[in-house]
PDB file of N, CA and C in Angstrom:
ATOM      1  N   UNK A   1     -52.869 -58.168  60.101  1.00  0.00           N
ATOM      2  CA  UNK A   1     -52.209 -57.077  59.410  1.00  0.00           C
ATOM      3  C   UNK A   1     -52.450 -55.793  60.186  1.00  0.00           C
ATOM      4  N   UNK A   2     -51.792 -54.890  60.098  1.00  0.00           N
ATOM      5  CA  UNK A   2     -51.582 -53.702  60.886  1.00  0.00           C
ATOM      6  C   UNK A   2     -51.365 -52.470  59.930  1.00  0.00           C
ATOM      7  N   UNK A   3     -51.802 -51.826  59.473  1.00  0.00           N
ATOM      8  CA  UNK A   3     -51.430 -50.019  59.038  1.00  0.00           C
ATOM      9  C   UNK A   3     -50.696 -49.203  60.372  1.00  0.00           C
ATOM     10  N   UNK A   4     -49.731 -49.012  59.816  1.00  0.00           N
ATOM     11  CA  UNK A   4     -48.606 -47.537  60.523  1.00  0.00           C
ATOM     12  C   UNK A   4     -48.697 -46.582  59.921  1.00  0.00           C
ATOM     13  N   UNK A   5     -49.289 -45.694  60.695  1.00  0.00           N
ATOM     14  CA  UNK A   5     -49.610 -44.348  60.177  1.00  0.00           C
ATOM     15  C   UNK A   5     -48.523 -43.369  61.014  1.00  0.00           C
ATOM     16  N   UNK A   6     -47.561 -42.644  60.858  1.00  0.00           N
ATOM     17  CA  UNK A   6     -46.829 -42.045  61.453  1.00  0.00           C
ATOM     18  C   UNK A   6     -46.813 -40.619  60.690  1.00  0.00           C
ATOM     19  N   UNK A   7     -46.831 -39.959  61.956  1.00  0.00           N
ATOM     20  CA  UNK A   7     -46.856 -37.948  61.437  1.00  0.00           C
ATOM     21  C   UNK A   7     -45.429 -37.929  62.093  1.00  0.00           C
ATOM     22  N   UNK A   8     -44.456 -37.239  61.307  1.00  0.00           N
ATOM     23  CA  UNK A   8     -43.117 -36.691  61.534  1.00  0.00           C
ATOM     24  C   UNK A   8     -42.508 -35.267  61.207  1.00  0.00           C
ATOM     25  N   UNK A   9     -41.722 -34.635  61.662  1.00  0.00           N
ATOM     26  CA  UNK A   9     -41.137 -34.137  61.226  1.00  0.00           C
ATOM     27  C   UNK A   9     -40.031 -34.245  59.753  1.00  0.00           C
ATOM     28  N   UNK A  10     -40.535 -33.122  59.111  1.00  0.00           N
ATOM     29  CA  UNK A  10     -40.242 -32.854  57.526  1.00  0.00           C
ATOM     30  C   UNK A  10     -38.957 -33.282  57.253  1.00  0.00           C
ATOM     31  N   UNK A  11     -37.661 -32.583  58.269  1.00  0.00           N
ATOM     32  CA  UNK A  11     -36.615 -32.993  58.342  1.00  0.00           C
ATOM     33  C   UNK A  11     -36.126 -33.927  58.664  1.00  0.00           C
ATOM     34  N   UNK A  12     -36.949 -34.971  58.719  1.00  0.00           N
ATOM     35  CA  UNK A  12     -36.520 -36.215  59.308  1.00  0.00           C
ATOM     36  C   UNK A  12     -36.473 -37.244  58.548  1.00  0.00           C
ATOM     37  N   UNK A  13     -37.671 -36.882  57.296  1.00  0.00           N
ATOM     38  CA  UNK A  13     -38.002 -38.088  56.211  1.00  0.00           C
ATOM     39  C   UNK A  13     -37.012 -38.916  55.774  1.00  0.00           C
ATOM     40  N   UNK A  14     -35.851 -38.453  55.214  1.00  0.00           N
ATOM     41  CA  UNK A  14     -34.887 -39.130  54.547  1.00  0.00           C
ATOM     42  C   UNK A  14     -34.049 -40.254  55.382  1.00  0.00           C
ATOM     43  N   UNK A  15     -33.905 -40.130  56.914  1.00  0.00           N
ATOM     44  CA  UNK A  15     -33.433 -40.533  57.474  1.00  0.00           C
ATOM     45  C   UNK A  15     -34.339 -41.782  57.886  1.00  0.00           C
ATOM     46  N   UNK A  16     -35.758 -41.420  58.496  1.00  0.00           N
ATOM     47  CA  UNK A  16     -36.676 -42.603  58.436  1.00  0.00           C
ATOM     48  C   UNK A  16     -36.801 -43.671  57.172  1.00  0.00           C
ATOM     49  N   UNK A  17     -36.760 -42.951  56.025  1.00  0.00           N
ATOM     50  CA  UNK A  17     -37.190 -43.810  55.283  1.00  0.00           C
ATOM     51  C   UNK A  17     -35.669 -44.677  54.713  1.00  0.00           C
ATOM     52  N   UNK A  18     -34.898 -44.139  54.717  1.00  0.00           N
ATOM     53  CA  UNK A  18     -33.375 -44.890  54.332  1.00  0.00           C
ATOM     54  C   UNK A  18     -33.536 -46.067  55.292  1.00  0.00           C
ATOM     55  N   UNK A  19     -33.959 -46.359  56.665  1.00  0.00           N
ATOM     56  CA  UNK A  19     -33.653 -46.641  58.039  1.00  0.00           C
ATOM     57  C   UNK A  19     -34.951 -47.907  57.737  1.00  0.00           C
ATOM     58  N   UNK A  20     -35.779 -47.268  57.319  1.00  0.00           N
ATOM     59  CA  UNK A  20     -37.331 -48.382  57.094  1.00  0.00           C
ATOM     60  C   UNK A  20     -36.694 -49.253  55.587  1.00  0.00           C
ATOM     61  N   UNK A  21     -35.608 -49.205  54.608  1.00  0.00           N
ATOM     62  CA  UNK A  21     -35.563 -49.143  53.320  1.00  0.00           C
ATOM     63  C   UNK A  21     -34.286 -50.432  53.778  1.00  0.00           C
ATOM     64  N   UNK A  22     -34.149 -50.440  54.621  1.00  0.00           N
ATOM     65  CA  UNK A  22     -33.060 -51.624  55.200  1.00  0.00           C
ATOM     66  C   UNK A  22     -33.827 -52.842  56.084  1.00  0.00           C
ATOM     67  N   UNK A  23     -35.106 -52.761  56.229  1.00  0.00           N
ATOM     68  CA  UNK A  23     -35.950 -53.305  57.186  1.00  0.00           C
ATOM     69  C   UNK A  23     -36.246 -54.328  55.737  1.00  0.00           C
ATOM     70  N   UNK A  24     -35.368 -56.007  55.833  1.00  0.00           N
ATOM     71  CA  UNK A  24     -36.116 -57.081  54.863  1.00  0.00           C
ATOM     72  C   UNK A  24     -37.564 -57.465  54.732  1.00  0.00           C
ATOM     73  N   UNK A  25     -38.446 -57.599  53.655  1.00  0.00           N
ATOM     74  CA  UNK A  25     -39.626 -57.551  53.696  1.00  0.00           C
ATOM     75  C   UNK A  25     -40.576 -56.330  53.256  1.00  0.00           C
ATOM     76  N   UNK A  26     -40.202 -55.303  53.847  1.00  0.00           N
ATOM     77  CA  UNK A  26     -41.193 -54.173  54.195  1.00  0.00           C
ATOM     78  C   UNK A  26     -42.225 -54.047  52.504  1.00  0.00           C
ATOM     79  N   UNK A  27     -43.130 -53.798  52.775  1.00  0.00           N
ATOM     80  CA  UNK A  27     -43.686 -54.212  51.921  1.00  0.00           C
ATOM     81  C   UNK A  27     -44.150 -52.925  51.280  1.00  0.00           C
ATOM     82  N   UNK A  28     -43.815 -52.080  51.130  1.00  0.00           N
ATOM     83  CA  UNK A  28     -43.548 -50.416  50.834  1.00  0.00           C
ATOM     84  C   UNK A  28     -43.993 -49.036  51.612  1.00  0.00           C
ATOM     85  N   UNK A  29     -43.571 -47.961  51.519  1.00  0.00           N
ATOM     86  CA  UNK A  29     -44.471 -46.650  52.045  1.00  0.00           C
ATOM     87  C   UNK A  29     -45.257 -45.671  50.755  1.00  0.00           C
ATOM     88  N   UNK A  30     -46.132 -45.291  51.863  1.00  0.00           N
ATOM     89  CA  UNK A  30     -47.010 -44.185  51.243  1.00  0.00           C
ATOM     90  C   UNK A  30     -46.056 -43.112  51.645  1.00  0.00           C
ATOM     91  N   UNK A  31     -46.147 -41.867  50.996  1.00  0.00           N
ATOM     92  CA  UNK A  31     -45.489 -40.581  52.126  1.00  0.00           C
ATOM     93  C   UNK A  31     -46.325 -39.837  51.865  1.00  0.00           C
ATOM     94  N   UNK A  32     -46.813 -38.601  52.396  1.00  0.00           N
ATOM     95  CA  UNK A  32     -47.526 -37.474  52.109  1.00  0.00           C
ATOM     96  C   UNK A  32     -46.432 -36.195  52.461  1.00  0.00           C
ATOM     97  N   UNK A  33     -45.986 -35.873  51.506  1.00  0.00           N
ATOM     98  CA  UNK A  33     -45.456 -34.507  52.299  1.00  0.00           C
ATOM     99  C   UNK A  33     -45.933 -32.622  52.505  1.00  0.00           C
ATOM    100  N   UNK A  34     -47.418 -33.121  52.127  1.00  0.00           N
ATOM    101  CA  UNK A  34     -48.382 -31.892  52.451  1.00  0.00           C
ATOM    102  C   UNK A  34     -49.203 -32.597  53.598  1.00  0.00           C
ATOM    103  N   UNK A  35     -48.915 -32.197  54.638  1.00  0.00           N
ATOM    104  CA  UNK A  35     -49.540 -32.535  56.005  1.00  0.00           C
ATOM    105  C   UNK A  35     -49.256 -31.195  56.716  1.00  0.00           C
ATOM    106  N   UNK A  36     -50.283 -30.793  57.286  1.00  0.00           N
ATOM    107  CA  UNK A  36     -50.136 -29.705  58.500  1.00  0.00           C
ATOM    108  C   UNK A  36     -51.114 -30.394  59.714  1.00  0.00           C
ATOM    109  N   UNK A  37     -50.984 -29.629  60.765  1.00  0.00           N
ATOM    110  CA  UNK A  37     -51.532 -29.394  61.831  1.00  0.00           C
ATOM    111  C   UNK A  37     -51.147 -29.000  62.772  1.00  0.00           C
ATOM    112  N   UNK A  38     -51.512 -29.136  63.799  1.00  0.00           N
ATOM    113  CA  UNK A  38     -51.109 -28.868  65.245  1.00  0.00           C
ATOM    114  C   UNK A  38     -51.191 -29.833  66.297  1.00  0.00           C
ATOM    115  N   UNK A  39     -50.862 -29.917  67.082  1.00  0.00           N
ATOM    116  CA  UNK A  39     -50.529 -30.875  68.125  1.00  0.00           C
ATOM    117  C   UNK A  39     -51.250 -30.193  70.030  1.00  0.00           C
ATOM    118  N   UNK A  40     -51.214 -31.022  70.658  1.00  0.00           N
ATOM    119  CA  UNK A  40     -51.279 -30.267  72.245  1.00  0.00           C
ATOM    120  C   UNK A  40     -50.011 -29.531  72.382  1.00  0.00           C
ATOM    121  N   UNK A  41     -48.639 -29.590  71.676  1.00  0.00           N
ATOM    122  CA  UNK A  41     -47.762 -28.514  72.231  1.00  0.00           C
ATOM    123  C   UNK A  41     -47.758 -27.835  71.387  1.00  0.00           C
ATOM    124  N   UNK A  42     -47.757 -26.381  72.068  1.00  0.00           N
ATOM    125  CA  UNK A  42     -47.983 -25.273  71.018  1.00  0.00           C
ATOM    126  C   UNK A  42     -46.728 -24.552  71.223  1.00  0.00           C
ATOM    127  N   UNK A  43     -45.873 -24.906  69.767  1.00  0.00           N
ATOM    128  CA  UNK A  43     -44.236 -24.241  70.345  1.00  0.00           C
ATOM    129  C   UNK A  43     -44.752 -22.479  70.212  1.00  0.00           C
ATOM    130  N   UNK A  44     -43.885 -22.175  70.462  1.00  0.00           N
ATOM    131  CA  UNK A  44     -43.786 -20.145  70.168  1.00  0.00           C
ATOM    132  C   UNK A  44     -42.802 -19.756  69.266  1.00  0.00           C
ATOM    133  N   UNK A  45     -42.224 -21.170  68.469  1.00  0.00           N
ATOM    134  CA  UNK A  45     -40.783 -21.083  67.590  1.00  0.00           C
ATOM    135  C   UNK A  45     -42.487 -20.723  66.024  1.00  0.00           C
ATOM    136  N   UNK A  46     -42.119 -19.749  65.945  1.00  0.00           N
ATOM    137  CA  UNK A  46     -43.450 -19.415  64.506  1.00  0.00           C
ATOM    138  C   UNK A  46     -42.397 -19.458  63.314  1.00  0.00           C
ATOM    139  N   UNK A  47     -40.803 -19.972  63.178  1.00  0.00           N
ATOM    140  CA  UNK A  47     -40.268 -19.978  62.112  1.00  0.00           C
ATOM    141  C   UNK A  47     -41.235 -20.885  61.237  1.00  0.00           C
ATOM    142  N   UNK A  48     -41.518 -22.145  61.465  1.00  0.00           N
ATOM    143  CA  UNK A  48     -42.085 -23.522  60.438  1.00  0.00           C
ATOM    144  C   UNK A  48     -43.627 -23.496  60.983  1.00  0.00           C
ATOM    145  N   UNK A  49     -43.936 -21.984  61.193  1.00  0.00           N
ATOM    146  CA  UNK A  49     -45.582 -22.095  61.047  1.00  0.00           C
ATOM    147  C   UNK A  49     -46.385 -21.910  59.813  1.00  0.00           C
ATOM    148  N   UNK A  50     -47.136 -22.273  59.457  1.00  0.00           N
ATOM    149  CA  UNK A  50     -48.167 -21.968  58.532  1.00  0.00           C
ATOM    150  C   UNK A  50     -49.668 -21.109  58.663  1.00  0.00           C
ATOM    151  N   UNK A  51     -50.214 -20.392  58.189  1.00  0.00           N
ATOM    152  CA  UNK A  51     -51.075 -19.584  59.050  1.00  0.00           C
ATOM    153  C   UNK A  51     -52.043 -19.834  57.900  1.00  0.00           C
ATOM    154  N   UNK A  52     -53.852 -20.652  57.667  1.00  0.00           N
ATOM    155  CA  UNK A  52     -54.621 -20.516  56.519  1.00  0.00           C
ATOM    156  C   UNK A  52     -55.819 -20.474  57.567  1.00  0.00           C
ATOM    157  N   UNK A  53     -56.416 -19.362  56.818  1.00  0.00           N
ATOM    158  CA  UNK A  53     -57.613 -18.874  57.569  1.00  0.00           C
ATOM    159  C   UNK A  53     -57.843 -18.947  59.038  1.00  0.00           C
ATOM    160  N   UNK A  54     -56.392 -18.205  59.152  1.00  0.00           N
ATOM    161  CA  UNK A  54     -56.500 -17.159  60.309  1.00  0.00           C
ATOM    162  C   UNK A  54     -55.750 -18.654  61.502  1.00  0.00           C
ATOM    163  N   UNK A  55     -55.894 -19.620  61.325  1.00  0.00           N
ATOM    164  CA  UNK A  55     -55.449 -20.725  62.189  1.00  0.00           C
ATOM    165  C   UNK A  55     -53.659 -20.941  61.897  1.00  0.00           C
ATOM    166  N   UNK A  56     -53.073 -21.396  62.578  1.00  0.00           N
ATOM    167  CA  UNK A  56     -51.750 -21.973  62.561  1.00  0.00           C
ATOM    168  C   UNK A  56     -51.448 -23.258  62.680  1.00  0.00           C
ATOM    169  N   UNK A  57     -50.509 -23.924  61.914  1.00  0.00           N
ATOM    170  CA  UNK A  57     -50.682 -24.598  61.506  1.00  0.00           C
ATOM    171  C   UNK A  57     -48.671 -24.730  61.610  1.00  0.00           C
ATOM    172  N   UNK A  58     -48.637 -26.373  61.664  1.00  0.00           N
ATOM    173  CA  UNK A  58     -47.566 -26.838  61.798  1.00  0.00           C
ATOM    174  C   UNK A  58     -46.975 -27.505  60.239  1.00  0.00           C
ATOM    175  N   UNK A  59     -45.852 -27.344  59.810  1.00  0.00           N
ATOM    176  CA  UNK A  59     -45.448 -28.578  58.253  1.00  0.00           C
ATOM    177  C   UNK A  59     -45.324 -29.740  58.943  1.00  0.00           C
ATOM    178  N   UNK A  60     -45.749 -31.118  58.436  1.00  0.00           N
ATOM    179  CA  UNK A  60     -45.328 -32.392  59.008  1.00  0.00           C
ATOM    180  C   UNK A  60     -45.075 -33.355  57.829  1.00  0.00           C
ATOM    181  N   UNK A  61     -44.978 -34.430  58.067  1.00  0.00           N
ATOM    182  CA  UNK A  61     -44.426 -35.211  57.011  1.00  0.00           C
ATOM    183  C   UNK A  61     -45.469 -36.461  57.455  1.00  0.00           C
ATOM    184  N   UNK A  62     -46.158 -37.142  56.388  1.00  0.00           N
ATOM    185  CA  UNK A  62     -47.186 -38.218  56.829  1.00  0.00           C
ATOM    186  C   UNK A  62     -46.562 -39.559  55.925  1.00  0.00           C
ATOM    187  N   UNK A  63     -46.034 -40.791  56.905  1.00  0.00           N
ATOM    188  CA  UNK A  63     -45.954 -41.897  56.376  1.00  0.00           C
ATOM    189  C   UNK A  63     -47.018 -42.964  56.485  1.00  0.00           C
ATOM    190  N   UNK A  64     -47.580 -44.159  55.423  1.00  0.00           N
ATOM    191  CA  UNK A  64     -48.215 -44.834  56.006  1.00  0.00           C
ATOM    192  C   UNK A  64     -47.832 -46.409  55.187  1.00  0.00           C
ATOM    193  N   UNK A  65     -48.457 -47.331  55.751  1.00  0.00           N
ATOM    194  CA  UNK A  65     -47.718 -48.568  55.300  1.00  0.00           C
ATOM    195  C   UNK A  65     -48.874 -49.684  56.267  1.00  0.00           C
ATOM    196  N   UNK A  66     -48.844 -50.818  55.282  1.00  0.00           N
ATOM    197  CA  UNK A  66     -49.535 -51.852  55.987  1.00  0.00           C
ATOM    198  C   UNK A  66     -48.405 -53.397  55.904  1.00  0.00           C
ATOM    199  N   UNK A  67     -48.333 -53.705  57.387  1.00  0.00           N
ATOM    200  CA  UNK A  67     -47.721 -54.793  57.082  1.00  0.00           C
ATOM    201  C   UNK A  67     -47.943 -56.042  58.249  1.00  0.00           C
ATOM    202  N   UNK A  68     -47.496 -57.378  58.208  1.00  0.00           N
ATOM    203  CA  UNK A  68     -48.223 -58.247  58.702  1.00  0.00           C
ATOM    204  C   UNK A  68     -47.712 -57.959  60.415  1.00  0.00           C
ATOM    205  N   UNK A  69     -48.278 -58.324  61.249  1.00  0.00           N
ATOM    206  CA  UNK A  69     -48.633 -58.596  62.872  1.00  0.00           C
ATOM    207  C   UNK A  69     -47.093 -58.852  63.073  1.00  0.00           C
ATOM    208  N   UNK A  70     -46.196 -59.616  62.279  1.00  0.00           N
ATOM    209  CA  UNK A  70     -44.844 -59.730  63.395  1.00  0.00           C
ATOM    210  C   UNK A  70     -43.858 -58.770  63.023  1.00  0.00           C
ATOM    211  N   UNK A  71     -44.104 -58.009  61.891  1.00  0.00           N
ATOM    212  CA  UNK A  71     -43.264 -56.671  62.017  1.00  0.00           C
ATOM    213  C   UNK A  71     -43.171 -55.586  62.757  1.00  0.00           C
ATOM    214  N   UNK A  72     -44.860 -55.255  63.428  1.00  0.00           N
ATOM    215  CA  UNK A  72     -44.669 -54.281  63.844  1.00  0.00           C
ATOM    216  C   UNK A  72     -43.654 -53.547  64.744  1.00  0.00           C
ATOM    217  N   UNK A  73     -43.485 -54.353  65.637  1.00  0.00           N
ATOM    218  CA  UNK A  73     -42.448 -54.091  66.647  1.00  0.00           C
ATOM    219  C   UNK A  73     -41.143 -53.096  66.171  1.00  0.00           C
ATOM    220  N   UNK A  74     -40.670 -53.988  65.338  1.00  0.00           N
ATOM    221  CA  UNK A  74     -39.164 -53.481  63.840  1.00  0.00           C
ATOM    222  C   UNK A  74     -39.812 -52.244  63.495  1.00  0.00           C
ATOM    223  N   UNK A  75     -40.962 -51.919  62.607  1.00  0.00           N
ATOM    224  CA  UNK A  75     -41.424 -51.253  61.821  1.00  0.00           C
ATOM    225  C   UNK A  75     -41.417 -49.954  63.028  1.00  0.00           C
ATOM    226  N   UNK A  76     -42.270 -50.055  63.784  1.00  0.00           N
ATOM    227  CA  UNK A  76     -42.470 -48.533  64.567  1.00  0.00           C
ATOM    228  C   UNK A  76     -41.346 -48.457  65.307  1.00  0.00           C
ATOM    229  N   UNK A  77     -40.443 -49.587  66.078  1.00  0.00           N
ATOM    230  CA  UNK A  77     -39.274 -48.968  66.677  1.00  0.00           C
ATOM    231  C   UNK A  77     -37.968 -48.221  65.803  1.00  0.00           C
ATOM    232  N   UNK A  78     -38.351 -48.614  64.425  1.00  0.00           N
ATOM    233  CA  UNK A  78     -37.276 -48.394  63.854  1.00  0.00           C
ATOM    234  C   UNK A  78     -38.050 -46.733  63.352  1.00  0.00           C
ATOM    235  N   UNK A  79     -39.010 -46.411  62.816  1.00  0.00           N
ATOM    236  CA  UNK A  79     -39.871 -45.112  62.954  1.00  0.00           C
ATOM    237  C   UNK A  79     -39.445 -44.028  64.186  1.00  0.00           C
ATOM    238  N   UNK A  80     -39.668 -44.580  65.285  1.00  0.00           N
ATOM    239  CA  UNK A  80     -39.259 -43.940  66.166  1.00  0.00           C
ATOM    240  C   UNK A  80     -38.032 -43.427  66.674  1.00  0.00           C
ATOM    241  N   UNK A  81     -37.094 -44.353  66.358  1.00  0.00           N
ATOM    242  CA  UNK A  81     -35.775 -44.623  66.633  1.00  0.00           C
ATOM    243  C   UNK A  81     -34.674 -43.004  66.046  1.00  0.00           C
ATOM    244  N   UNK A  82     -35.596 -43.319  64.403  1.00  0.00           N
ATOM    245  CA  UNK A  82     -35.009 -42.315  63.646  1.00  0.00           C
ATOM    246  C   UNK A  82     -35.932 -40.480  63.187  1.00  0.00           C
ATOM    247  N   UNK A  83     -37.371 -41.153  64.226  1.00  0.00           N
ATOM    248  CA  UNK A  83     -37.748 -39.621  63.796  1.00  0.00           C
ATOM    249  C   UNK A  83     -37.297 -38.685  64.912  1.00  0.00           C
ATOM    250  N   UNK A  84     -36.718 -39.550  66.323  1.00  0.00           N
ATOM    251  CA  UNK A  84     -37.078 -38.437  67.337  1.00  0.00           C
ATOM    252  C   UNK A  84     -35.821 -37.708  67.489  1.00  0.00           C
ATOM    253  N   UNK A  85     -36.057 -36.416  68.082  1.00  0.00           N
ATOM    254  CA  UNK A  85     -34.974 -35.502  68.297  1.00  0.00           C
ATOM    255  C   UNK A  85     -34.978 -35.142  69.840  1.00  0.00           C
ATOM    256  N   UNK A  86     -36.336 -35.561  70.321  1.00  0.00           N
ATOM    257  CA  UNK A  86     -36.178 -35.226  71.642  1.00  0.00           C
ATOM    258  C   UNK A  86     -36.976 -33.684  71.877  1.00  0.00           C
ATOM    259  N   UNK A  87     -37.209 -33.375  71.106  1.00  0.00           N
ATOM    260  CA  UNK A  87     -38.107 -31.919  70.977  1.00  0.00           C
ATOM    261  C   UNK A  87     -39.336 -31.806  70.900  1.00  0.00           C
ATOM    262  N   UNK A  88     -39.915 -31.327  71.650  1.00  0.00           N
ATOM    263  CA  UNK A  88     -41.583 -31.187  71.024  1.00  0.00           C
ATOM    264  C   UNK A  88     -41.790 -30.753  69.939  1.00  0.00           C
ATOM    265  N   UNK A  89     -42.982 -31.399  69.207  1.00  0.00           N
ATOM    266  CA  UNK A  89     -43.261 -31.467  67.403  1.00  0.00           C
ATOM    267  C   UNK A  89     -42.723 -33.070  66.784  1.00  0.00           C
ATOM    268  N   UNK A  90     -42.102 -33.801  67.707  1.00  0.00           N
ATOM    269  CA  UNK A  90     -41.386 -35.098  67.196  1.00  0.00           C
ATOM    270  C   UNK A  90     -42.480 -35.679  66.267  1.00  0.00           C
ATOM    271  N   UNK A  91     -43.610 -35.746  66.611  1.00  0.00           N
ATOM    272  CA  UNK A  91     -44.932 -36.442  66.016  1.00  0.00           C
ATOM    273  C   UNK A  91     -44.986 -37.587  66.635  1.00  0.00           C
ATOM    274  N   UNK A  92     -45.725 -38.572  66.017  1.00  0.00           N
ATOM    275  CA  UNK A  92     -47.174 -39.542  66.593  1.00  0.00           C
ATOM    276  C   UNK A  92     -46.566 -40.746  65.383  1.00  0.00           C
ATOM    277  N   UNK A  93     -47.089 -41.921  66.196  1.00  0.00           N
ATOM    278  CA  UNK A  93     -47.377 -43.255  65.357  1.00  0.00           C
ATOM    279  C   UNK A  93     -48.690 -43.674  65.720  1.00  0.00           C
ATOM    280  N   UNK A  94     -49.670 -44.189  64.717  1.00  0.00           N
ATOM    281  CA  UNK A  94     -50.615 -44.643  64.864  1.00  0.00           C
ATOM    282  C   UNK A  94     -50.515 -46.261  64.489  1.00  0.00           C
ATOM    283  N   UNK A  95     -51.185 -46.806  65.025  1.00  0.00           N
ATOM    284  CA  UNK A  95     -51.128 -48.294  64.599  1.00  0.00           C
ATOM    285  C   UNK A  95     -52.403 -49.049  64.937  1.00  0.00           C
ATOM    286  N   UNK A  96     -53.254 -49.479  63.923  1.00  0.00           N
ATOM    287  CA  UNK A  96     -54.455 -49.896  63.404  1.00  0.00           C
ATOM    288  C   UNK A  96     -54.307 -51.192  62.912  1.00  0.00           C
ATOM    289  N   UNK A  97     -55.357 -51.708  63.215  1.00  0.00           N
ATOM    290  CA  UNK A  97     -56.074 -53.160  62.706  1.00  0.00           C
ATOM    291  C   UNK A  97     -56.911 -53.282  61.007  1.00  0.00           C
ATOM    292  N   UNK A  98     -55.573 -53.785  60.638  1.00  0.00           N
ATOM    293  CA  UNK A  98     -56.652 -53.878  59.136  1.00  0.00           C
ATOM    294  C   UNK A  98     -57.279 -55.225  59.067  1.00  0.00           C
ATOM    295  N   UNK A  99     -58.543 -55.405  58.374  1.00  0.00           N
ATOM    296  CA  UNK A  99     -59.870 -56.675  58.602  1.00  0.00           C
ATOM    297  C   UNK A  99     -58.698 -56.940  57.040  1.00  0.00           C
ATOM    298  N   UNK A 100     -58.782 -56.790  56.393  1.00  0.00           N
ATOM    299  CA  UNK A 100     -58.957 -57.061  55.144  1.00  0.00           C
ATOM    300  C   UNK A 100     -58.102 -56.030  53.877  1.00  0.00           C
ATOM    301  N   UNK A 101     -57.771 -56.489  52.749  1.00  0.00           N
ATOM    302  CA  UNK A 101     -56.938 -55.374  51.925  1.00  0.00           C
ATOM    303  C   UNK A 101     -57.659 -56.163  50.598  1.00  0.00           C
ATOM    304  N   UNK A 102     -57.202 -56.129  49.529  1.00  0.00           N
ATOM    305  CA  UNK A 102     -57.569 -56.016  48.010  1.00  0.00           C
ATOM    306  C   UNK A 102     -56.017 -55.436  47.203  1.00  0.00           C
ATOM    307  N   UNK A 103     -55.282 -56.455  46.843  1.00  0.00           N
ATOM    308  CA  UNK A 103     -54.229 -55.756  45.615  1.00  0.00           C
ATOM    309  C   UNK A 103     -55.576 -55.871  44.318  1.00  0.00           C
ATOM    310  N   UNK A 104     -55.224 -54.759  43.617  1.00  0.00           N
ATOM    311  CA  UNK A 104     -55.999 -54.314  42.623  1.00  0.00           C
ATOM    312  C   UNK A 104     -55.477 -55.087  41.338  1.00  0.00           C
ATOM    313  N   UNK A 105     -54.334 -55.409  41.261  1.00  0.00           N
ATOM    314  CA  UNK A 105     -53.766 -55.908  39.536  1.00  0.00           C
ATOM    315  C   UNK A 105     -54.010 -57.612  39.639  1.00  0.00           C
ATOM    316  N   UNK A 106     -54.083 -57.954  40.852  1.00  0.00           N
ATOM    317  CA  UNK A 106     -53.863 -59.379  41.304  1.00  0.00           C
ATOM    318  C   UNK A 106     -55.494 -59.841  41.724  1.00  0.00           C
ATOM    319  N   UNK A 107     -56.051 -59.314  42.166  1.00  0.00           N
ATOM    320  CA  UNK A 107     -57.356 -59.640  42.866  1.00  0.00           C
ATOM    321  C   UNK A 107     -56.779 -60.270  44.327  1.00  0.00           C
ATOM    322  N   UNK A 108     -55.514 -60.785  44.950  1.00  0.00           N
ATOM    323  CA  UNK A 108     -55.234 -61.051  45.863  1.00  0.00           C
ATOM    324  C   UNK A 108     -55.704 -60.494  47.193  1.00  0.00           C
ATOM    325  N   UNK A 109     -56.149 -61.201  48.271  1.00  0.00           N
ATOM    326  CA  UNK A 109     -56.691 -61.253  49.518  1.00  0.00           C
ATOM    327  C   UNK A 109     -55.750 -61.174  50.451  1.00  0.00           C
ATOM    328  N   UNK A 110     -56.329 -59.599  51.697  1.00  0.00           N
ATOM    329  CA  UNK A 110     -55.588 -60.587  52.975  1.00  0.00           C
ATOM    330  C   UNK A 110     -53.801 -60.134  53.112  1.00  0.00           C
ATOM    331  N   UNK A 111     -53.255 -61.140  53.661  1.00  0.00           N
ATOM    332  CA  UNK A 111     -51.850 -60.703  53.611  1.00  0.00           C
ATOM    333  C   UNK A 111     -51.233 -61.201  52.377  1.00  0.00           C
ATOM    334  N   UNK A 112     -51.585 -62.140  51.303  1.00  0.00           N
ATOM    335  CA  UNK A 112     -51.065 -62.277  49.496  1.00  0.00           C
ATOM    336  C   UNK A 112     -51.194 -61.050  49.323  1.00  0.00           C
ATOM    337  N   UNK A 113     -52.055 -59.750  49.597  1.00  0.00           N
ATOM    338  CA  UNK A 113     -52.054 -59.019  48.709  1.00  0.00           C
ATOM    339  C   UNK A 113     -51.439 -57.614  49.352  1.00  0.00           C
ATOM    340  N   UNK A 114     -50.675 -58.073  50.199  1.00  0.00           N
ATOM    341  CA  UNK A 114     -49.022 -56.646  51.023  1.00  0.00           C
ATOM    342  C   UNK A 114     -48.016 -57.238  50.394  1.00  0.00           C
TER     343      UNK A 114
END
């Protein structure tokens, strides 16, 4: 099993997730849409900056999702496919090794319980 953790652009959500929402299987998303930070490129566009204690700060959009070893490929190309614009700020995919999960209503193990 694998967790996809992907930071995106805000304006992009609807389009990723319509795009992930056609992908058979997927076994759901998290979204966060209070995410800031900053990145190594530091645009000079300060329209979609955020400024808290004195630092600057970027809006981003945080998806995350766990699903089994032969999706990934689908899962982040199709992430990618639809977050990028080609601009710096596009954001990041992370992709991690999960040991183990726990569904909570089921007691289910493992991949029974994605």
């Amino acid at each position: 099993m694998k967790e996809i953790k992907a930071i995106i652009q805000p304006f992009m959500i609807t389009k990723v997730i319509e795009a992930l929402k056609q992908i058979e299987g997927i076994p759901g998303i998290t979204v966060d849409k209070d995410v800031r930070g900053f990145g190594g490129t530091h645009k000079e566009d300060t329209s979609h900056k955020l400024v808290d204690d004195m630092v600057e700060y970027v809006q981003k959009v945080k998806l995350e999702t766990v699903i089994p070893d032969a999706m990934v490929d689908l899962v982040v190309n199709t992430i990618q496919k639809n977050a990028h614009t080609g601009n710096p700020g596009d954001g990041k995919i992370f992709i991690y090794t999960v040991d183990d999960m726990v569904k909570i209503r089921t007691n289910e193990r493992g991949e029974k319980a994605i």
